[in-house]
C-alpha atoms as a PDB file:
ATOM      1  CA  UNK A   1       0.000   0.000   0.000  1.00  0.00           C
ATOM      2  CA  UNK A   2       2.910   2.505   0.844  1.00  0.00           C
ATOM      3  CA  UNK A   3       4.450   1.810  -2.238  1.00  0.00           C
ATOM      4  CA  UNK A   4       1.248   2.537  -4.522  1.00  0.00           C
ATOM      5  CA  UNK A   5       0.969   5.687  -2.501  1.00  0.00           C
ATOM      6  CA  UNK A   6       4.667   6.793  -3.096  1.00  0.00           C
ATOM      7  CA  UNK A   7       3.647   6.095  -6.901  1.00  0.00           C
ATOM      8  CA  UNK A   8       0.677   8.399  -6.384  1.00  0.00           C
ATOM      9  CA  UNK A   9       2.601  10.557  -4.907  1.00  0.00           C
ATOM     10  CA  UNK A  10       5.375  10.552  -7.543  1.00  0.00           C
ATOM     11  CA  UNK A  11       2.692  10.622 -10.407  1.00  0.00           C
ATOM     12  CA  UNK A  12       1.418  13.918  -8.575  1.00  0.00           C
ATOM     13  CA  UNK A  13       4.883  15.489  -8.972  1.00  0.00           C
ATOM     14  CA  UNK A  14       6.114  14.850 -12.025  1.00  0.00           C
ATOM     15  CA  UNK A  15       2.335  15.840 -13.410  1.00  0.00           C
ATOM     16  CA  UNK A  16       2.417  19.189 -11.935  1.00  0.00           C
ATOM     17  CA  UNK A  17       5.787  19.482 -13.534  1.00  0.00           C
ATOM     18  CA  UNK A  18       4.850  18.453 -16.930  1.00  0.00           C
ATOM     19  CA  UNK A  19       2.029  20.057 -17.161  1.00  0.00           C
ATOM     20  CA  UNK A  20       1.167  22.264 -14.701  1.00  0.00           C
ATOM     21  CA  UNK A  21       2.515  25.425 -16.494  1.00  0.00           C
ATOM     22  CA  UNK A  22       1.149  25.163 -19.384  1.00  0.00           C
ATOM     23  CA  UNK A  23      -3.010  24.322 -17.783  1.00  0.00           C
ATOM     24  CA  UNK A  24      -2.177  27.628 -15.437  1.00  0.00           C
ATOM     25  CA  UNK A  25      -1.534  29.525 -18.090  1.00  0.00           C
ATOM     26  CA  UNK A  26      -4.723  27.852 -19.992  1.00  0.00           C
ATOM     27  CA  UNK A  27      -6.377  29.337 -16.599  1.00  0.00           C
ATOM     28  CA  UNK A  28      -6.865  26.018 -14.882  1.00  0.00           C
ATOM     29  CA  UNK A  29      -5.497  25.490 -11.050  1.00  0.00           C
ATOM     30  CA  UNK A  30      -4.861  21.972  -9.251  1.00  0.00           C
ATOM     31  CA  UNK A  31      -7.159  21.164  -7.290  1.00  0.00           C
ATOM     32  CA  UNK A  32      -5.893  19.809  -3.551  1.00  0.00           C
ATOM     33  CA  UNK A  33      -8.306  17.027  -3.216  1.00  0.00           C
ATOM     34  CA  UNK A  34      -6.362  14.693  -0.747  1.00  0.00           C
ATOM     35  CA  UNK A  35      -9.060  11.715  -0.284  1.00  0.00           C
ATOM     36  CA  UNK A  36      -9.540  11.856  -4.119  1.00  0.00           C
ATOM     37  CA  UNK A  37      -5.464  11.712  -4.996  1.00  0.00           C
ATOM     38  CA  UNK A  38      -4.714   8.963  -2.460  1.00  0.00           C
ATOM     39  CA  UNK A  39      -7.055   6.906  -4.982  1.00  0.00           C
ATOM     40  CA  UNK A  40      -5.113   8.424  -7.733  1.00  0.00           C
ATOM     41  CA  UNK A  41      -7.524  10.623  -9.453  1.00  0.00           C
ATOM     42  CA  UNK A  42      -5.819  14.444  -9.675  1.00  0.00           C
ATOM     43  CA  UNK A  43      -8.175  17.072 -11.085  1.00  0.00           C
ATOM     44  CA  UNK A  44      -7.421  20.821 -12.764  1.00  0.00           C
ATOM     45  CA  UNK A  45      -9.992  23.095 -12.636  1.00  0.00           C
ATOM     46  CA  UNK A  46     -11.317  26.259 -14.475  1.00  0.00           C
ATOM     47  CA  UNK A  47     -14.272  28.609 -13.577  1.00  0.00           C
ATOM     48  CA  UNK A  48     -15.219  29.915 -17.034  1.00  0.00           C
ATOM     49  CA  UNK A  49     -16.148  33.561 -17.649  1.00  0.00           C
ATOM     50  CA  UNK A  50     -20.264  32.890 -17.379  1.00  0.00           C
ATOM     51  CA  UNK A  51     -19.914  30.877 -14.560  1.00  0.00           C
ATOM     52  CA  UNK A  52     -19.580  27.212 -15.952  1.00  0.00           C
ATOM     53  CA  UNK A  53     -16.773  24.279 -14.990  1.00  0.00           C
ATOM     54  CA  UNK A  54     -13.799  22.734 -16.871  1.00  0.00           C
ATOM     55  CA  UNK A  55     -12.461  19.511 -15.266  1.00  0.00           C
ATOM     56  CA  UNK A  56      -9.360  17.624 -16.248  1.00  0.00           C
ATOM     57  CA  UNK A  57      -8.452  14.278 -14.511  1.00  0.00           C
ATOM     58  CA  UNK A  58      -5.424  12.340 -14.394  1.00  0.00           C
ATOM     59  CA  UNK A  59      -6.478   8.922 -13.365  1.00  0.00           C
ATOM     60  CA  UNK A  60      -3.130   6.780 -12.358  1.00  0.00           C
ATOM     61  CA  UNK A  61      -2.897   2.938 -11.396  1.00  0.00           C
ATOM     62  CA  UNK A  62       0.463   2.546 -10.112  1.00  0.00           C
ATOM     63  CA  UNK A  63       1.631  -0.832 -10.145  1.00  0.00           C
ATOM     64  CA  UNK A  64       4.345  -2.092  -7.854  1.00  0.00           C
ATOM     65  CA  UNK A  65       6.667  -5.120  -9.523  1.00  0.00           C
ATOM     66  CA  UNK A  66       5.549  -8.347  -7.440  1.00  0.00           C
ATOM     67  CA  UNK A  67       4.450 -11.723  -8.192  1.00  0.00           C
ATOM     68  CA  UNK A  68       1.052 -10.849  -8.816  1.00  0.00           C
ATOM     69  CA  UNK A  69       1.380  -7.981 -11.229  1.00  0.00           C
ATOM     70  CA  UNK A  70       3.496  -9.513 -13.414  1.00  0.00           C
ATOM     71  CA  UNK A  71       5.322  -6.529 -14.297  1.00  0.00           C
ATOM     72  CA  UNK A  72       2.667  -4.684 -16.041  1.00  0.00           C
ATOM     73  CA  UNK A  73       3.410  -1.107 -16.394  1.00  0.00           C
ATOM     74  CA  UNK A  74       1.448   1.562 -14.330  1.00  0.00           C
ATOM     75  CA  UNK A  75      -0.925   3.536 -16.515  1.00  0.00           C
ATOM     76  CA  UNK A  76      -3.585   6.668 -16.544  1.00  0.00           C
ATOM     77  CA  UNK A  77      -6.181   8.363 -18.575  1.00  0.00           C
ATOM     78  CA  UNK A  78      -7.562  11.668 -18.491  1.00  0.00           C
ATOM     79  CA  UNK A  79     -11.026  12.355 -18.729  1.00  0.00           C
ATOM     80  CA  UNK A  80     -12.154  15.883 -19.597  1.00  0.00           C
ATOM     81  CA  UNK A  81     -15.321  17.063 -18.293  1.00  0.00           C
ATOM     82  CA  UNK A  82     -17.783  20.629 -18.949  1.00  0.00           C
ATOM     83  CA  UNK A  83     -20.515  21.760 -16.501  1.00  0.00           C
ATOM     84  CA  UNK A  84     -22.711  24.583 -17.957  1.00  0.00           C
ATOM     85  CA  UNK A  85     -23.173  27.328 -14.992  1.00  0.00           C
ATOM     86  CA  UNK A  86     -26.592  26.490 -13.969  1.00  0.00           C
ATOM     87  CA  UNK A  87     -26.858  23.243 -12.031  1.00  0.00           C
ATOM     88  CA  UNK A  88     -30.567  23.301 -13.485  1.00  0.00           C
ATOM     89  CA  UNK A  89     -28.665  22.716 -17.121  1.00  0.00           C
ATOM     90  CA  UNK A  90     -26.358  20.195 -15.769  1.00  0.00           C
ATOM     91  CA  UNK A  91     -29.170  18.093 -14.245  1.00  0.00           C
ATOM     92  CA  UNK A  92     -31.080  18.204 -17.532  1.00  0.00           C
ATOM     93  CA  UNK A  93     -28.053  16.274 -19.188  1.00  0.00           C
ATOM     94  CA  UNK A  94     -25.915  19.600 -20.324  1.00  0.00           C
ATOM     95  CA  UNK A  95     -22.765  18.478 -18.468  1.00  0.00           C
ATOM     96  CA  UNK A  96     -20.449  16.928 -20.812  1.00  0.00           C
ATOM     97  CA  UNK A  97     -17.390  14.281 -19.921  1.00  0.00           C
ATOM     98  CA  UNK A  98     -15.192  12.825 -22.730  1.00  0.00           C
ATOM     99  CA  UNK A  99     -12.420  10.493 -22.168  1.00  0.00           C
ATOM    100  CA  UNK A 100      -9.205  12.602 -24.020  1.00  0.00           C
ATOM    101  CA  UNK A 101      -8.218   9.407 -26.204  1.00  0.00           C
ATOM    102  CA  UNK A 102     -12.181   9.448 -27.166  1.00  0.00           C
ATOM    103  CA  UNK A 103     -12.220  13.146 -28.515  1.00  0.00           C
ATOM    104  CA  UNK A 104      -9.034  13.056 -30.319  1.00  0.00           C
ATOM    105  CA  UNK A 105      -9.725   9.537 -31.937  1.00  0.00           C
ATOM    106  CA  UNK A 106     -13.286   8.816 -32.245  1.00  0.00           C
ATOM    107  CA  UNK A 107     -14.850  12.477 -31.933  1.00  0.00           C
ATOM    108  CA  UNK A 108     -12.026  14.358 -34.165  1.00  0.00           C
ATOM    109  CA  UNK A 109     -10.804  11.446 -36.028  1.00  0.00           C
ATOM    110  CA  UNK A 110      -7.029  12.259 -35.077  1.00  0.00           C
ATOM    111  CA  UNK A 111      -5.478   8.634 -35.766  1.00  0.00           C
ATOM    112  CA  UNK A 112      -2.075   9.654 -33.108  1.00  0.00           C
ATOM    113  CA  UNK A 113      -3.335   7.259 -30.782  1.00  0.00           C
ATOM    114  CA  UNK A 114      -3.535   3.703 -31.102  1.00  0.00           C
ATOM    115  CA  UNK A 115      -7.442   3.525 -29.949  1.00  0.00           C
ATOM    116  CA  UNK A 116     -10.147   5.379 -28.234  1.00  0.00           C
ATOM    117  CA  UNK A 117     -10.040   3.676 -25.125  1.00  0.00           C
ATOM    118  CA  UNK A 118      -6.420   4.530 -24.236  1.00  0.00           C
ATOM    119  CA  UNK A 119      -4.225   4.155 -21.284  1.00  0.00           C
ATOM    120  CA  UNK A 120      -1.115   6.048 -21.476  1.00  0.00           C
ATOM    121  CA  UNK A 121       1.502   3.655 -19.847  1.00  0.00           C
ATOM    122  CA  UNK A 122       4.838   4.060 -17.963  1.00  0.00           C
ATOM    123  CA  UNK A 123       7.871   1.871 -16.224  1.00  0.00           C
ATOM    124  CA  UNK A 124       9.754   4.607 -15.102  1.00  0.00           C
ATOM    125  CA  UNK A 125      10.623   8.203 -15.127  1.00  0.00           C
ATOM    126  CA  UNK A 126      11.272   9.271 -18.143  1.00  0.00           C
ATOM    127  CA  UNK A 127       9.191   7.058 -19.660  1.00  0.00           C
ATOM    128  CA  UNK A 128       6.506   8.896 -17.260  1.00  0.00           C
ATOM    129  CA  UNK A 129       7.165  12.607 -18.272  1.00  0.00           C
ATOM    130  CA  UNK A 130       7.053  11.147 -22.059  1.00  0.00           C
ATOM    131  CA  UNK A 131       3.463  10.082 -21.689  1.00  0.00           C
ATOM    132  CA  UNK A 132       2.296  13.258 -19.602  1.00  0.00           C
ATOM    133  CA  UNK A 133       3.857  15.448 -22.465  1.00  0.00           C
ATOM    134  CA  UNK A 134       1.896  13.284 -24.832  1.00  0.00           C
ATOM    135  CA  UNK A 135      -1.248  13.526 -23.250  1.00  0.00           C
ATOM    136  CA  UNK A 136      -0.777  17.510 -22.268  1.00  0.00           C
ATOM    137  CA  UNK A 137      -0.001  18.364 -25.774  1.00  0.00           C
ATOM    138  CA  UNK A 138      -3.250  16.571 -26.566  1.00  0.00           C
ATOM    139  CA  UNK A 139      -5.013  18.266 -24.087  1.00  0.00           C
ATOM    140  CA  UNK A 140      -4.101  21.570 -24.757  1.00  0.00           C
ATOM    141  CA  UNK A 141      -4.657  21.292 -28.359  1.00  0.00           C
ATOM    142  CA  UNK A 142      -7.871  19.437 -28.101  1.00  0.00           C
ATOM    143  CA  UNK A 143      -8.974  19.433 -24.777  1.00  0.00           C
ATOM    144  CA  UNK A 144      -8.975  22.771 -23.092  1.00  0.00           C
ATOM    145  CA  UNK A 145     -10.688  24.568 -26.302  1.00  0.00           C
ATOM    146  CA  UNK A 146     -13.129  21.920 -26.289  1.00  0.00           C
ATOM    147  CA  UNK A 147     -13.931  22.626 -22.751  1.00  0.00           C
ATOM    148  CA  UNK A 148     -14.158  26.209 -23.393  1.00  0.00           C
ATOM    149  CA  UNK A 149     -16.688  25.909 -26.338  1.00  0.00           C
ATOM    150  CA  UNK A 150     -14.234  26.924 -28.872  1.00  0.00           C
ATOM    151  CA  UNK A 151     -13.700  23.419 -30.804  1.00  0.00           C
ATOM    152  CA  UNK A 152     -16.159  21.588 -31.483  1.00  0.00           C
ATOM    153  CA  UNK A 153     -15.707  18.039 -33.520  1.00  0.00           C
ATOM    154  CA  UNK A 154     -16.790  17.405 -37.305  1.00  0.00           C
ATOM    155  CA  UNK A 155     -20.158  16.417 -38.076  1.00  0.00           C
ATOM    156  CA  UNK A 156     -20.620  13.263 -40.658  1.00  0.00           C
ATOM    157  CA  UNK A 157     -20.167  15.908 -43.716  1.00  0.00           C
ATOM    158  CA  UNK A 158     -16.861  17.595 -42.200  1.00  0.00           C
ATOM    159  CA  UNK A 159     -18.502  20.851 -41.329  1.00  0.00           C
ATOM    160  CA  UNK A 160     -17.760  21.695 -37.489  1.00  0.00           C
ATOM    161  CA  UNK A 161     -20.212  21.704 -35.296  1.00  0.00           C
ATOM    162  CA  UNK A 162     -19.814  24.887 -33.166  1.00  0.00           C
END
């Protein structure tokens, strides 16, 4: 259990030092959630300008190298997530997650990941800060403007739909 946690922990840094610079700048702060990080899930958040919410989680599974893992690597995903400002709108269905490996693949058709249902996976530091560069790049190309309202994907006919 310690071990997971110092993964967790670890994950936390190097996140915040991948990427935390360029979502602050975006206007997005980390939020200190301490019962929600010790089961690996590490959220940014924005307020936007008419009172709505951007959310982007890092979900990590650390995995320790013992005889049951089998060495698998640890891996996360980051799920992006819109709340309109009125809780009446979110309740009536307005809030909005996507998984980022869903918008980029399935939603914008960007083929630069291997599925839509992706894991980004690391063994060890630097294979770490590779993936979170990965997966920041993606999310500040794709991610924060579609949070914002400002990129929308392609309908069927290639028009967008914003």
């Amino acid at each position: 259990m310690q071990e997971r946690q110092a993964g967790q922990d670890y994950f936390h840094a190097l996140l915040r030092a991948v990427v935390g610079q360029a979502f602050a700048a975006a206007g997005y702060h980390f939020e200190a959630a301490p019962l929600q990080s010790a089961g690996g899930r590490f959220r940014f958040v924005k307020t936007f300008d008419d009172g709505g919410f951007g959310w982007i989680d890092f979900q990590v599974l650390v995995y320790s190298d013992t005889m049951w893992s089998g060495g698998a690597p640890s891996r996360f995903c980051v799920q992006l997530t819109r709340r309109p400002a009125s809780d009446a709108q979110a309740l009536a269905g307005d809030q909005l997650s996507r998984g980022l490996s869903q918008l980029v693949v399935a939603d914008f058709g960007v083929k630069i990941l291997p599925a839509a249902d992706y894991w980004w996976t690391y063994r060890d530091t630097d294979s770490l800060g590779k993936a979170l560069a990965e997966a920041g790049h993606l999310v500040v190309g794709y991610g924060i403007p579609w949070l914002a309202g400002e990129l929308s994907p392609p309908d069927e006919k290639g028009n967008d739909l914003a």
